[in-house]
Each structure stands twice: as structure tokens, then as C-alpha cells.
C-alpha atoms as a PDB file:
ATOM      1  CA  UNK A   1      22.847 -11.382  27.001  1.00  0.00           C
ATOM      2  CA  UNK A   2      23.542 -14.387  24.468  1.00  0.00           C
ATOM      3  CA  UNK A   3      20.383 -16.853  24.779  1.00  0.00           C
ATOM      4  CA  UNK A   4      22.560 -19.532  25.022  1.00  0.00           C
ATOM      5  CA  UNK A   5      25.325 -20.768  23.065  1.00  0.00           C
ATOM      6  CA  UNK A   6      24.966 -24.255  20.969  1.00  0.00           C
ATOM      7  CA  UNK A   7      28.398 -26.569  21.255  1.00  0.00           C
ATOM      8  CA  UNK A   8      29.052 -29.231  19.159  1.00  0.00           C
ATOM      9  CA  UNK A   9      31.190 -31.745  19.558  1.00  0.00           C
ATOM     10  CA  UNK A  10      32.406 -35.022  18.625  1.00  0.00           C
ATOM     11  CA  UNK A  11      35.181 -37.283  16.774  1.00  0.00           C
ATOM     12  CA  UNK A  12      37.526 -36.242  14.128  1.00  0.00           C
ATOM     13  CA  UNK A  13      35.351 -36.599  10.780  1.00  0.00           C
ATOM     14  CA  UNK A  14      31.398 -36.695  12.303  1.00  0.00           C
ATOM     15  CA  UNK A  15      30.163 -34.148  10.410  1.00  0.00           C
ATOM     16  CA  UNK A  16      30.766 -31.067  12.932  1.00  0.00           C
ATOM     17  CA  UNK A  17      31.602 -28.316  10.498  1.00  0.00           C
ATOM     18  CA  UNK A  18      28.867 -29.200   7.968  1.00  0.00           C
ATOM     19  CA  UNK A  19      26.199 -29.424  10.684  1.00  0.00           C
ATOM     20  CA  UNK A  20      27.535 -26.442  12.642  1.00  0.00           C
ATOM     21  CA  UNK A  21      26.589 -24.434   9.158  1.00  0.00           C
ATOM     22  CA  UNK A  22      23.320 -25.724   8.427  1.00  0.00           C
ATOM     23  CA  UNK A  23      22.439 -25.063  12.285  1.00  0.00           C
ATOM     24  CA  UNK A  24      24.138 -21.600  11.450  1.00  0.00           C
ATOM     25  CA  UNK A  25      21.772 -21.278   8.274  1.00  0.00           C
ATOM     26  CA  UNK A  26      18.607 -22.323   9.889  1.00  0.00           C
ATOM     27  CA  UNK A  27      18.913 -20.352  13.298  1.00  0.00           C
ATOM     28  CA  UNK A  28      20.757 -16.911  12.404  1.00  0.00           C
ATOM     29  CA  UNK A  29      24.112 -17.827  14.173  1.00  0.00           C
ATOM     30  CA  UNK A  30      27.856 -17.499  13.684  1.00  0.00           C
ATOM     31  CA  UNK A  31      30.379 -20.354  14.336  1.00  0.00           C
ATOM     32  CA  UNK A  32      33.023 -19.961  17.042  1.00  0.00           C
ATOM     33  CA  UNK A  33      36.030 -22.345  16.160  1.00  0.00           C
ATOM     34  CA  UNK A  34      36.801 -24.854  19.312  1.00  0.00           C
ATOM     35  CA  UNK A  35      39.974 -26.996  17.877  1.00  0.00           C
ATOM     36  CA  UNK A  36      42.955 -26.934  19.214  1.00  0.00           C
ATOM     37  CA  UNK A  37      45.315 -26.918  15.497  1.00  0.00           C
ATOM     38  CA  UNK A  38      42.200 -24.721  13.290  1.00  0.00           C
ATOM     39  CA  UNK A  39      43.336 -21.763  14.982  1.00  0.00           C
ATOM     40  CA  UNK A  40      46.129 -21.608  13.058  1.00  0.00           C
ATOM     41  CA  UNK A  41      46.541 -20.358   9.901  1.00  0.00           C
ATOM     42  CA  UNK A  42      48.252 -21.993   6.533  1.00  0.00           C
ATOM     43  CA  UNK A  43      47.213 -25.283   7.565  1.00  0.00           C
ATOM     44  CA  UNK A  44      43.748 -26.034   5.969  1.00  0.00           C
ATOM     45  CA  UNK A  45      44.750 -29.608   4.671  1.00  0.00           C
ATOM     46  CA  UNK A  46      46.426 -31.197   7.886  1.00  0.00           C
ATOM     47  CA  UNK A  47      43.729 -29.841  10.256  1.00  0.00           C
ATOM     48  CA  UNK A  48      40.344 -30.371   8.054  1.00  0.00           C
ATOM     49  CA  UNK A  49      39.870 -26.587   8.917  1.00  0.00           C
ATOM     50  CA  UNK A  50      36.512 -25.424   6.981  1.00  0.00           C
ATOM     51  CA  UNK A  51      37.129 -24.566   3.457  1.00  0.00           C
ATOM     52  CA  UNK A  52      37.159 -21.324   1.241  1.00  0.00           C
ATOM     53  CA  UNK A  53      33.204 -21.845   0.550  1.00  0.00           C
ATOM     54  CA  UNK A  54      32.792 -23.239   3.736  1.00  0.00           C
ATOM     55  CA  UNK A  55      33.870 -19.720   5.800  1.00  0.00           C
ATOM     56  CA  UNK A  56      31.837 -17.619   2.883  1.00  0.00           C
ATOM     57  CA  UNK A  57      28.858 -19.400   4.257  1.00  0.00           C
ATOM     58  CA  UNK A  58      28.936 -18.594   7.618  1.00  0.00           C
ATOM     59  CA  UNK A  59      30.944 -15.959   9.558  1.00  0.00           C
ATOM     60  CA  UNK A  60      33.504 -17.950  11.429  1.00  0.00           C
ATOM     61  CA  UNK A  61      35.496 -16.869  14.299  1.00  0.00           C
ATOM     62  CA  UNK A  62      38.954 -18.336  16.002  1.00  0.00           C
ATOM     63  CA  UNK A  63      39.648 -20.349  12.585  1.00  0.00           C
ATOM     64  CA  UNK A  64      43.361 -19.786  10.768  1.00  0.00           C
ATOM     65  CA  UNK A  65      44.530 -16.525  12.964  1.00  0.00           C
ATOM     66  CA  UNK A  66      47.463 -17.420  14.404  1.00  0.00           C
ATOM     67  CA  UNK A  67      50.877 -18.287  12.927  1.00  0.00           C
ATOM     68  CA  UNK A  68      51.673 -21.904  13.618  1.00  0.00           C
ATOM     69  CA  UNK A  69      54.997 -20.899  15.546  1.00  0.00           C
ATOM     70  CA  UNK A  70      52.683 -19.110  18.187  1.00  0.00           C
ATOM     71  CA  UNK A  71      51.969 -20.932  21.331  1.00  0.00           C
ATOM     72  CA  UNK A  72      48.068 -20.877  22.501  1.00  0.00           C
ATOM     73  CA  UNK A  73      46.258 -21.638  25.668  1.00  0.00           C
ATOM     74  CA  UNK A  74      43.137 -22.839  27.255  1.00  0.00           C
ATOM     75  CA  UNK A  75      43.159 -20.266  29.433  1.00  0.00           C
ATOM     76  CA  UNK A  76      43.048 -17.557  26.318  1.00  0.00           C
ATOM     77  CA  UNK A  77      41.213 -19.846  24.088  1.00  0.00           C
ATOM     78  CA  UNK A  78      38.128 -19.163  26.949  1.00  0.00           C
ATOM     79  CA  UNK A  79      38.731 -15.820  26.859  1.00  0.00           C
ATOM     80  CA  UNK A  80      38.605 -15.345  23.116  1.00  0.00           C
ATOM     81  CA  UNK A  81      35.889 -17.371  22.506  1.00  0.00           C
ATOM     82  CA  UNK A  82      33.669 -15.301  25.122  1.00  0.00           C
ATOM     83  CA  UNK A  83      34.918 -12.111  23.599  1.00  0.00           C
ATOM     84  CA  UNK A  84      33.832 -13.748  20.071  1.00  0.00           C
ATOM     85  CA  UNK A  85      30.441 -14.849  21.455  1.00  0.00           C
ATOM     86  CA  UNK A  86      29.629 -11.328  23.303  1.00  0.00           C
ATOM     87  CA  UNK A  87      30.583 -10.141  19.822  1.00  0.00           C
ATOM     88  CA  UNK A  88      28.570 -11.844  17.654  1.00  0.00           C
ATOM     89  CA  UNK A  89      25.520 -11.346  20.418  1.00  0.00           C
ATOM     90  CA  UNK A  90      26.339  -7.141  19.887  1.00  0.00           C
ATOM     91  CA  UNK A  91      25.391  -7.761  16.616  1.00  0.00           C
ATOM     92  CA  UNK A  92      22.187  -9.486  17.141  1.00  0.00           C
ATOM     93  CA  UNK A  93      23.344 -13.088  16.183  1.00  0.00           C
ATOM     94  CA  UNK A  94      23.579 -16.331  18.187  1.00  0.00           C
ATOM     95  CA  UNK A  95      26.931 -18.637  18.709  1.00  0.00           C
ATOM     96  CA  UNK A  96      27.286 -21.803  18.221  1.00  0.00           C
ATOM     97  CA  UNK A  97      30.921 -23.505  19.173  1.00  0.00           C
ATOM     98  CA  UNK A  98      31.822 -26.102  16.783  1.00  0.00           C
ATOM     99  CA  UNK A  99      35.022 -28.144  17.018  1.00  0.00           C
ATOM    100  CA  UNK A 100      36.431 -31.513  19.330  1.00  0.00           C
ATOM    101  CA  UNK A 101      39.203 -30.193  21.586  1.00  0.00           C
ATOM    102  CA  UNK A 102      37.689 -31.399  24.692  1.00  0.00           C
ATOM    103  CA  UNK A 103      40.343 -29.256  27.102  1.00  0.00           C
ATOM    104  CA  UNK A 104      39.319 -26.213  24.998  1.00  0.00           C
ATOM    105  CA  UNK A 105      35.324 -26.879  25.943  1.00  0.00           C
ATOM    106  CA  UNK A 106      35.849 -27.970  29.092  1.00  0.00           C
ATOM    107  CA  UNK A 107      37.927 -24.636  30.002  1.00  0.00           C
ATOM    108  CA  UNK A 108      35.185 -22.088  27.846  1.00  0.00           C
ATOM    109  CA  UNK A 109      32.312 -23.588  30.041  1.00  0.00           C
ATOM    110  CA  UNK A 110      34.705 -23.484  33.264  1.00  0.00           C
ATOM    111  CA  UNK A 111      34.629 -26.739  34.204  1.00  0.00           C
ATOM    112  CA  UNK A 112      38.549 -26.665  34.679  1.00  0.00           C
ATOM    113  CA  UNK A 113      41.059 -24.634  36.858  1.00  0.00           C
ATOM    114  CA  UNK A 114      43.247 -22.854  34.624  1.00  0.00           C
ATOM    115  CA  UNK A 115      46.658 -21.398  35.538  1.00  0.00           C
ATOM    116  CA  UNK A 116      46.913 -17.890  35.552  1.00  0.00           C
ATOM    117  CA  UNK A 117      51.044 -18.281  34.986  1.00  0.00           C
ATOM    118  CA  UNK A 118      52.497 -16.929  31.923  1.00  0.00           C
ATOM    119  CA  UNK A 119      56.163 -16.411  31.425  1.00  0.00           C
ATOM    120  CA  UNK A 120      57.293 -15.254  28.137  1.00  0.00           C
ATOM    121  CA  UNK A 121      60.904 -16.193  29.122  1.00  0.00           C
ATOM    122  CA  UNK A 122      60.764 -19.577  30.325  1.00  0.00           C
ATOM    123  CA  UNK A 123      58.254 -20.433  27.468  1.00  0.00           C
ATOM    124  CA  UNK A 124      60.602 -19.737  25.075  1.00  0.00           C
ATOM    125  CA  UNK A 125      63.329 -21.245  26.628  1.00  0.00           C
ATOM    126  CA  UNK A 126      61.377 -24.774  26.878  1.00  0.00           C
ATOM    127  CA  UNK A 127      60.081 -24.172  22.866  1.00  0.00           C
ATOM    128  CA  UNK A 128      64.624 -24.174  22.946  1.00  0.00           C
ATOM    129  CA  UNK A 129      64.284 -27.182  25.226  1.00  0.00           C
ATOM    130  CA  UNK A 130      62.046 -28.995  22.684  1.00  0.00           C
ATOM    131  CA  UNK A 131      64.041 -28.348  19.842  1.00  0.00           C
ATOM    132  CA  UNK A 132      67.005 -30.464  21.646  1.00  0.00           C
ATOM    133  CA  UNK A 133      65.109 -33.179  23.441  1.00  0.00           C
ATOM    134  CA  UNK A 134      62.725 -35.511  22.784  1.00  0.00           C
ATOM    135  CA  UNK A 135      58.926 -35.655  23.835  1.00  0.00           C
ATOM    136  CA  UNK A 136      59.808 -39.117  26.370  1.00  0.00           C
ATOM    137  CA  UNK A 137      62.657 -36.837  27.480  1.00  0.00           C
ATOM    138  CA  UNK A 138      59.901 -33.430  28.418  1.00  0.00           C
ATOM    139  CA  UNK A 139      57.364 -35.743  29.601  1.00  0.00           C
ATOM    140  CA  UNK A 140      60.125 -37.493  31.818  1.00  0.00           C
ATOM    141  CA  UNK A 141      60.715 -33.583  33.412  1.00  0.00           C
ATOM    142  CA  UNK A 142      57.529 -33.241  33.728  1.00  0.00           C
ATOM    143  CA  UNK A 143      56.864 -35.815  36.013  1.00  0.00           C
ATOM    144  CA  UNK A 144      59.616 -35.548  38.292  1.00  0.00           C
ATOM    145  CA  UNK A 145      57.852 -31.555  38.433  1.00  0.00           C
ATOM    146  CA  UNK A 146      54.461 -32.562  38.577  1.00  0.00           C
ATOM    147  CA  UNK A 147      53.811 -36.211  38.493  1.00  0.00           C
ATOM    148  CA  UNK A 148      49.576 -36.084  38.254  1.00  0.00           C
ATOM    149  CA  UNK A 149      49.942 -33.904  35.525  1.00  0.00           C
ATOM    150  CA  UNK A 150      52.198 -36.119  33.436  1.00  0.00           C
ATOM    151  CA  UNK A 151      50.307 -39.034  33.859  1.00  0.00           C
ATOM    152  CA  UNK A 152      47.304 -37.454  32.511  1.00  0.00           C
ATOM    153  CA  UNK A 153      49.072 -36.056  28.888  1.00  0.00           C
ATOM    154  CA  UNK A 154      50.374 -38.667  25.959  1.00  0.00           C
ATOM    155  CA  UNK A 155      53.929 -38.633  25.691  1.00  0.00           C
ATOM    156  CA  UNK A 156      53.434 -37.181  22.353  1.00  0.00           C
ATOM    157  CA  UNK A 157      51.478 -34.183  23.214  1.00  0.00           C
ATOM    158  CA  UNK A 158      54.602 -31.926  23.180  1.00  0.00           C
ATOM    159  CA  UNK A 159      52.735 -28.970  22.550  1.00  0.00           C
ATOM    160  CA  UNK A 160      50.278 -29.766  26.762  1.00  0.00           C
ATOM    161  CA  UNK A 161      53.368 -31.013  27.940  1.00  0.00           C
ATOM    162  CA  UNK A 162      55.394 -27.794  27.433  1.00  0.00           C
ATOM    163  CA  UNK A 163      52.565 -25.687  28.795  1.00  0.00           C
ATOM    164  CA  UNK A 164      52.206 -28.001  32.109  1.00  0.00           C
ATOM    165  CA  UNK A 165      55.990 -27.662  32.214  1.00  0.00           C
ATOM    166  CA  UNK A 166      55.888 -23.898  32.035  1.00  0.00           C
ATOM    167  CA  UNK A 167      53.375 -23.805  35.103  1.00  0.00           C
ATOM    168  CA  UNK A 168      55.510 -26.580  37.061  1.00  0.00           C
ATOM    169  CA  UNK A 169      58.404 -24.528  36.898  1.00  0.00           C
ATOM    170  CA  UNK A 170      56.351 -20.693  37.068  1.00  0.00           C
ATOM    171  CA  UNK A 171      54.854 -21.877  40.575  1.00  0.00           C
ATOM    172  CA  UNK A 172      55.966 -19.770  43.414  1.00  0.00           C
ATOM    173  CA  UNK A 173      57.122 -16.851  40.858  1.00  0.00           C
ATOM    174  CA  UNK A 174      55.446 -13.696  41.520  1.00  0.00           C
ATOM    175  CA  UNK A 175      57.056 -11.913  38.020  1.00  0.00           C
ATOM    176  CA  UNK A 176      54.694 -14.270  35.702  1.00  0.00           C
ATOM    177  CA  UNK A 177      52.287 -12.445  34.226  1.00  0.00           C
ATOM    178  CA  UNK A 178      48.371 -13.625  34.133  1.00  0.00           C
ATOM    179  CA  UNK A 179      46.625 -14.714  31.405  1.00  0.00           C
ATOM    180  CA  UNK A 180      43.538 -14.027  30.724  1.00  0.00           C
ATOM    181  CA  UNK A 181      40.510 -15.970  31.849  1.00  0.00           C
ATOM    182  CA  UNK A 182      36.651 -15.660  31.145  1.00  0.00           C
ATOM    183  CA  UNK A 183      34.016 -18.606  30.847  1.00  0.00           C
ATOM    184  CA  UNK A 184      30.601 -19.422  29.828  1.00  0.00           C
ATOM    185  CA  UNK A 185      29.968 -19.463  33.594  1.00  0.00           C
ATOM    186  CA  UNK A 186      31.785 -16.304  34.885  1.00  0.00           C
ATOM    187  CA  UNK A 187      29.556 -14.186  32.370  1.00  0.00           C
ATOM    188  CA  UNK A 188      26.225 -16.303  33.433  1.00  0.00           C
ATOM    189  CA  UNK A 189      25.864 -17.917  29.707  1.00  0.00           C
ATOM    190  CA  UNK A 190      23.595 -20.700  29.715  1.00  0.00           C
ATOM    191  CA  UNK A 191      24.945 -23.437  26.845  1.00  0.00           C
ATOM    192  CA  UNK A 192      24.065 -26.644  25.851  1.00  0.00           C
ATOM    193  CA  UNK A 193      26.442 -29.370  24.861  1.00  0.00           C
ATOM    194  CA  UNK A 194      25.955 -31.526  22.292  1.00  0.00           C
ATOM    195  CA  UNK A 195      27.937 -34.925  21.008  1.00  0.00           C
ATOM    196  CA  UNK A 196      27.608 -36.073  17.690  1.00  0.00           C
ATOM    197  CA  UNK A 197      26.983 -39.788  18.092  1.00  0.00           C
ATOM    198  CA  UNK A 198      27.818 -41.449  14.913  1.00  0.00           C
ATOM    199  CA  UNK A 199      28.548 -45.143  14.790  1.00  0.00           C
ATOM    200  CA  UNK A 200      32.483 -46.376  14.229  1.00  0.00           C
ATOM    201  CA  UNK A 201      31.834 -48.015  11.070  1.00  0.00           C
ATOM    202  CA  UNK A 202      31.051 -44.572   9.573  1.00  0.00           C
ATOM    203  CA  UNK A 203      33.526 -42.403  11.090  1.00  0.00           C
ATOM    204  CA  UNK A 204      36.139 -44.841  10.196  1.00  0.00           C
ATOM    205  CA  UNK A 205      34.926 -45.016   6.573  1.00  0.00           C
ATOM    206  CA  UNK A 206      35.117 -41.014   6.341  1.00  0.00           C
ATOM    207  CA  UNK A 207      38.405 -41.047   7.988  1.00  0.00           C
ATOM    208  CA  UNK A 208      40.150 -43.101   5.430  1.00  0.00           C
ATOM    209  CA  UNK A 209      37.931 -40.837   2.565  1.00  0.00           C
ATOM    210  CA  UNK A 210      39.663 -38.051   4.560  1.00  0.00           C
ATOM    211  CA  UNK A 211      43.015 -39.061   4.096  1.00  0.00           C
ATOM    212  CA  UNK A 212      42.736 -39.670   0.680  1.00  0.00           C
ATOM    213  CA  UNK A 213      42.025 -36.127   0.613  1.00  0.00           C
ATOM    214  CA  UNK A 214      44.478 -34.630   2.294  1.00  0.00           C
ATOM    215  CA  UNK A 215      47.264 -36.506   0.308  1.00  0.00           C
ATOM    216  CA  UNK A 216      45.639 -35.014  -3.032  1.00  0.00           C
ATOM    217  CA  UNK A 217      45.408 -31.777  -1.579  1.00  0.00           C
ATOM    218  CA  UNK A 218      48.511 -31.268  -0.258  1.00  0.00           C
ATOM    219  CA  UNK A 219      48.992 -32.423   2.790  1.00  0.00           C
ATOM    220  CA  UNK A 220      52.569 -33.142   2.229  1.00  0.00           C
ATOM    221  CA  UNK A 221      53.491 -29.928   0.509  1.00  0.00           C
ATOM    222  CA  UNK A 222      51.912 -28.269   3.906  1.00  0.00           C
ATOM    223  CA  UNK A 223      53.603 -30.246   6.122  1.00  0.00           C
ATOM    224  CA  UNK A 224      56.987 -29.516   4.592  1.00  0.00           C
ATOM    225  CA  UNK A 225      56.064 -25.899   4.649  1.00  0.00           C
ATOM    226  CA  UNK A 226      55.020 -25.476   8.323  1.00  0.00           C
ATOM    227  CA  UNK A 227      58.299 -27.820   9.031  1.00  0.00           C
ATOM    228  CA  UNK A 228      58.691 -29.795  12.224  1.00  0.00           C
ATOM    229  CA  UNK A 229      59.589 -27.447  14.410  1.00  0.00           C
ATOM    230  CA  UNK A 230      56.139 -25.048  14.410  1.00  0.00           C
ATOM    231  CA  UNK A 231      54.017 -25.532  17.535  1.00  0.00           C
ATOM    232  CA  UNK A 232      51.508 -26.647  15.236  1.00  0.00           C
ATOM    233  CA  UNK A 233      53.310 -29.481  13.626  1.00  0.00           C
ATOM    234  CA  UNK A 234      51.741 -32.131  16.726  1.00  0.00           C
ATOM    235  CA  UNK A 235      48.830 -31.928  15.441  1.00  0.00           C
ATOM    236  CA  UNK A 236      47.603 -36.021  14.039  1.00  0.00           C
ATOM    237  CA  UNK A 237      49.094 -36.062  10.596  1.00  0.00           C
ATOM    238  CA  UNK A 238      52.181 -33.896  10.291  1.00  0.00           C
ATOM    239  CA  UNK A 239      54.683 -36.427  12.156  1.00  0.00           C
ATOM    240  CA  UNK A 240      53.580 -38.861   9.953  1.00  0.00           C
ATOM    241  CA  UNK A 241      53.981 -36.604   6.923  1.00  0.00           C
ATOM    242  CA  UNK A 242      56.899 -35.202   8.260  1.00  0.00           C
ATOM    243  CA  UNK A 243      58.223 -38.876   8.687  1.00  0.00           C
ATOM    244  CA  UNK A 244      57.553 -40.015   5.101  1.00  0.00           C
ATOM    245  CA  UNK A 245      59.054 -36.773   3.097  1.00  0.00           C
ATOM    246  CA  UNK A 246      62.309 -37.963   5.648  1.00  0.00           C
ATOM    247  CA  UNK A 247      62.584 -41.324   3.882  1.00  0.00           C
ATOM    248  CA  UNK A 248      60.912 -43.506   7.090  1.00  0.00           C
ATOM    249  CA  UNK A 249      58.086 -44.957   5.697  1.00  0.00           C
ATOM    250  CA  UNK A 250      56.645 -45.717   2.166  1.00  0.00           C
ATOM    251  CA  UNK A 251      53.429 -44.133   0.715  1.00  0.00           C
ATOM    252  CA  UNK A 252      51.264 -47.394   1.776  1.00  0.00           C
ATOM    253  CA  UNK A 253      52.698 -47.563   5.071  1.00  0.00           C
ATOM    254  CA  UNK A 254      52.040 -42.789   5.232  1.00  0.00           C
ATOM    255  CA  UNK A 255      48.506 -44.138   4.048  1.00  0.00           C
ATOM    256  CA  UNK A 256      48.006 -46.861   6.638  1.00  0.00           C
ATOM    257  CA  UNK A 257      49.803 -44.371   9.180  1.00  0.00           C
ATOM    258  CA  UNK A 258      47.129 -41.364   9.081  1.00  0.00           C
ATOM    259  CA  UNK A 259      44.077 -43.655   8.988  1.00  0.00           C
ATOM    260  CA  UNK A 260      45.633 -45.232  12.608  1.00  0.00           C
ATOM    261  CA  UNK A 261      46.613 -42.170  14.087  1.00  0.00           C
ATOM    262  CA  UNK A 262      43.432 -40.525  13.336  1.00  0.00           C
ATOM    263  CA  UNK A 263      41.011 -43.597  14.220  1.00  0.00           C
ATOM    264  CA  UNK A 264      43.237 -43.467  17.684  1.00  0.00           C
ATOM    265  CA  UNK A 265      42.434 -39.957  17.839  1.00  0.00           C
ATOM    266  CA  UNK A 266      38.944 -39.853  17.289  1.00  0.00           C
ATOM    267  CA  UNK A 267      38.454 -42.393  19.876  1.00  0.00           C
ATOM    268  CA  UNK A 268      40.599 -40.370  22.812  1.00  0.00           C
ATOM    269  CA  UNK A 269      37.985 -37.549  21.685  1.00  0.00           C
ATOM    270  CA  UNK A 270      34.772 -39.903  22.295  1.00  0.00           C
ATOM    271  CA  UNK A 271      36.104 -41.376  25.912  1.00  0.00           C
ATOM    272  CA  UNK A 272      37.255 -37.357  26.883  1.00  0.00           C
ATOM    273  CA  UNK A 273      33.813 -36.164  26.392  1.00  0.00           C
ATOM    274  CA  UNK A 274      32.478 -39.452  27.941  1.00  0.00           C
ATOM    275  CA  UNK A 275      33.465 -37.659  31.048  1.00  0.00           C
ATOM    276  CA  UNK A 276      32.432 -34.384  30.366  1.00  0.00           C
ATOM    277  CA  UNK A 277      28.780 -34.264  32.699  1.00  0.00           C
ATOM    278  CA  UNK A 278      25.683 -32.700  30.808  1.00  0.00           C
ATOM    279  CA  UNK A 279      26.715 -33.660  27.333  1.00  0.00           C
ATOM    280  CA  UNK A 280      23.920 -34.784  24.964  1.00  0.00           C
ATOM    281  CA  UNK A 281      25.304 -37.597  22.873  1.00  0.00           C
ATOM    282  CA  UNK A 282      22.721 -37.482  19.431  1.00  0.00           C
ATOM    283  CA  UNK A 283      22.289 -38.640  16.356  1.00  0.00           C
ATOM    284  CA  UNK A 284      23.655 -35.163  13.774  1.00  0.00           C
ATOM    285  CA  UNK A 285      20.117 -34.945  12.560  1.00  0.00           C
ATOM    286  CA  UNK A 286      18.334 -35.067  15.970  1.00  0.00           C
ATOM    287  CA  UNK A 287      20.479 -31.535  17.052  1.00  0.00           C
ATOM    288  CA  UNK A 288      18.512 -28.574  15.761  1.00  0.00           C
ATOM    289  CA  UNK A 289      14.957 -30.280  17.439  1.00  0.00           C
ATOM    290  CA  UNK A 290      16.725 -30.772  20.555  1.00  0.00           C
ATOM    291  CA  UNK A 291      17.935 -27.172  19.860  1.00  0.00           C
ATOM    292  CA  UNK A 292      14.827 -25.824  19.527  1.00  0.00           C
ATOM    293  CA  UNK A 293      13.253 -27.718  23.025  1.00  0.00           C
ATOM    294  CA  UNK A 294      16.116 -26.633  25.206  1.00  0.00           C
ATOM    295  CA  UNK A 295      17.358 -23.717  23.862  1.00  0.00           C
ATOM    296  CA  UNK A 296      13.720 -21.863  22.585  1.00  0.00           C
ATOM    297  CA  UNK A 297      15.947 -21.200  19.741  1.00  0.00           C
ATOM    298  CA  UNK A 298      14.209 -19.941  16.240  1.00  0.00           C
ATOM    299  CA  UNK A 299      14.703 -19.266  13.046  1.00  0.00           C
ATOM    300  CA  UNK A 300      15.586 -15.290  14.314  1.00  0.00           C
ATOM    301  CA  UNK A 301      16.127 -14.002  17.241  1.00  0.00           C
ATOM    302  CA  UNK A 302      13.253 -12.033  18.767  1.00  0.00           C
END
């Protein structure tokens, strides 16, 4: 049995990957990916997924495996990350979770009901759907299906939209199939959740560091690449790159466009896991005492 499992969370650009390897360093553990566009592979720039030197460090897990045209749910995301953690306990190594997709945490500690409904048909007939509509048209058929749900996901969010259309439409179907579902709290994991609390003024400072980045390294040669149409391509920065390479917007206005969407994103993150009950909101260099206290955790495991 794991002894516990570290998670840390917290806004785009806090610091989680770089901490998450020096707490990997200092307590003998492996990183299990929690964010919801790193799971995909070929898309290092637009998603800040941890670099060439970064995954040599530390073993990572659920980072860059899936092909950006490949749906993914909560539901499996749990599942996998269990199946990573039980792994990495096998070989005598602790986990720690790193990443800030809130409805990915919340389902891996079970704190959500998941649908079991899976239908391979209707899913790809609604990816055909999105390809013809727009995202105000599938968030408008989602609400006349399921109203609560709808209010609860940004127009935008094609990619949760889709998947609470799937399960509006599944519900009363006994030919979908189940997906798979396993939690921290089915297998009797203990865990301890952890918020990086960094203050605005620096977040937004490496935010706009971060775009400055991304357009050097590619970001626009990615985006092109993965195209509009991927699954993926929702993620905070390839609409706008996506919109720029189209001839609607300049190269000040791309600039000023990622540094908004992502500030706007980061907050959504803080106020989701504002909600989230047990969550330890500290400082990135007050983790691995707090670690130690609550978790017993040491240099090696005993």
C-alpha cells in the first residue's frame, strides 16, 4: 500500500512541475501527470508540458501519450492514474500528482460521480457534430438535454461539453459500454492536497515570460500542426494561435491575447480549487515540511 500520495496543485505558471521534481528528488518519488492537455503528445509548447531534461529527471507518468485526436475522460484519467500510482508503489517508490485540472483531481480522489456511459458511436458522431457547429450552438444542445450541466461548463469548453453531451444523450441506453473507474478512495489511499499559493503579481509576471516563450519556441508552428480540429486544440492558446496564422489578429494583439486568456485561466483554476474541501493552500517552499508532518514522508521509504 502507497503511504500516501502528494498532489500539487495550483494556477497555470506557479511553479508545479519544478517543485513536483525537487519534491521527487528529495523524497524518492515519481510524478503522475494531472492536466487535462499534457496527456497528449506533440504538444510540449502550447501546454507547458515538462521538458526533454525535465522528464530525464524524474520518471513521469500520464505526460504526452495520447494522440491529440483521441478523446479522454475523468472517469479513465482516475483509473490510470491509480494504475500509475499502484505501479510506481510495486516498485518501491512514492507518487506525487502534479498538474491543475481541478475535474481530473477531484475525480482521482472521488470526490465526483462519474458516468459510467461510453458510446464509441455517438462520440464520434458529436466529434462530426463539432466539426459543423459552433461551441454556442453544442452548449445550446446541451442545455435543452441537461440544463445543470450546461450552466456549469464555459461555452468554450468544447472538448466537457461534448462529453456531457455524450452522457445526456447515452442515458437510458443499456448498449453503452462502462468506463473504467478507480479512485484514491476506492483503493483506501490516504493523499494530501496541496495548493501552491503564489501571489497574482508573480504569476502574472511568469505568465507573460511564458508566452514569450512559447512564441520563440514554436508555439505557432505547433498549433498549425495539431490543426483546429484535434480534441486537443481547446486547450488556452491554440484558438488564439490558430486565429492569428488565419489573418484575425496581429502579433501584438496574439501577444496581448495569450497573456488574457491565460491570466483568465489561471484564475478559474484558483476559485475551482477554492471549493475543493481539505486543500492546503502554501507558500511552494513551505510543501516538503508540511510533507514531512502529515505524510511521515522521508528521504526513502522504509
Amino acid at each position: 500500500m502507497p503511504d500516501g500520495v502528494l498532489i500539487i496543485a495550483g494556477p497555470t505558471a506557479a511553479g508545479k512541475t519544478e517543485l513536483g521534481i525537487e519534491l521527487a528528488r528529495e523524497f524518492d518519488a515519481e510524478i503522475v501527470g494531472a492536466d487535462s492537455r499534457q496527456v497528449y503528445r506533440d504538444m510540449p509548447v502550447g501546454t507547458a508540458a515538462p521538458d526533454a531534461e525535465q522528464l530525464a529527471a524524474v520518471r513521469h507518468h500520464l505526460v504526452g501519450f495520447l494522440d491529440p485526436s483521441e478523446r479522454y475522460s475523468a472517469a479513465r484519467y482516475a483509473s490510470d492514474a491509480v494504475s500509475a500510482i499502484r505501479e510506481i508503489d510495486r516498485r518501491g517508490k512514492r507518487a506525487i500528482v502534479v498538474g491543475g485540472t481541478g475535474f481530473y483531481i477531484r475525480a482521482l480522489l472521488g470526490g465526483v460521480e462519474l458516468s459510467p456511459r461510453y458510446d464509441e458511436a455517438l462520440r464520434a458522431r458529436l466529434a462530426h457534430e463539432a466539426l459543423l457547429h459552433s461551441p454556442e450552438f453544442l452548449h445550446h444542445w446541451l442545455a435543452r438535454h441537461d440544463a445543470p450541466r450546461a450552466a456549469q461548463l464555459h461555452v468554450g469548453d468544447t472538448y466537457r461539453v461534448l462529453r456531457a453531451l455524450e452522457i445526456a444523450l447515452s442515458v437510458g441506453d443499456d448498449t453503452t459500454a462502462p468506463e473504467p473507474r478507480r479512485t484514491l478512495a476506492d483503493e483506501g489511499i490516504t493523499s494530501m492536497l496541496v495548493f501552491l499559493d503564489v501571489p497574482w503579481s508573480v504569476v502574472d509576471r511568469r505568465i507573460e515570460r511564458r508566452t514569450n516563450r512559447m512564441l520563440e519556441a514554436g508555439l505557432l508552428d505547433e498549433a498549425q500542426r495539431v490543426g483546429g480540429a484535434a480534441v486537443a486544440a481547446n486547450a488556452v492558446g491554440y484558438p488564439q494561435a490558430l486565429s492569428y496564422l488565419s489573418g484575425w489578429s496581429t502579433l501584438a494583439e496574439l501577444r496581448s491575447g495569450l497573456n488574457r486568456a491565460t491570466r483568465r485561466y489561471a484564475r478559474r483554476q484558483r476559485a475551482w480549487f477554492r471549493a475543493e474541501p481539505a486543500t492546503l493552500w502554501l507558500q511552494p517552499d513551505s510543501v516538503a515540511r508540511q510533507v514531512r508532518e502529515k505524510l511521515g514522508w522521508s528521504a526513502k521509504r522504509e
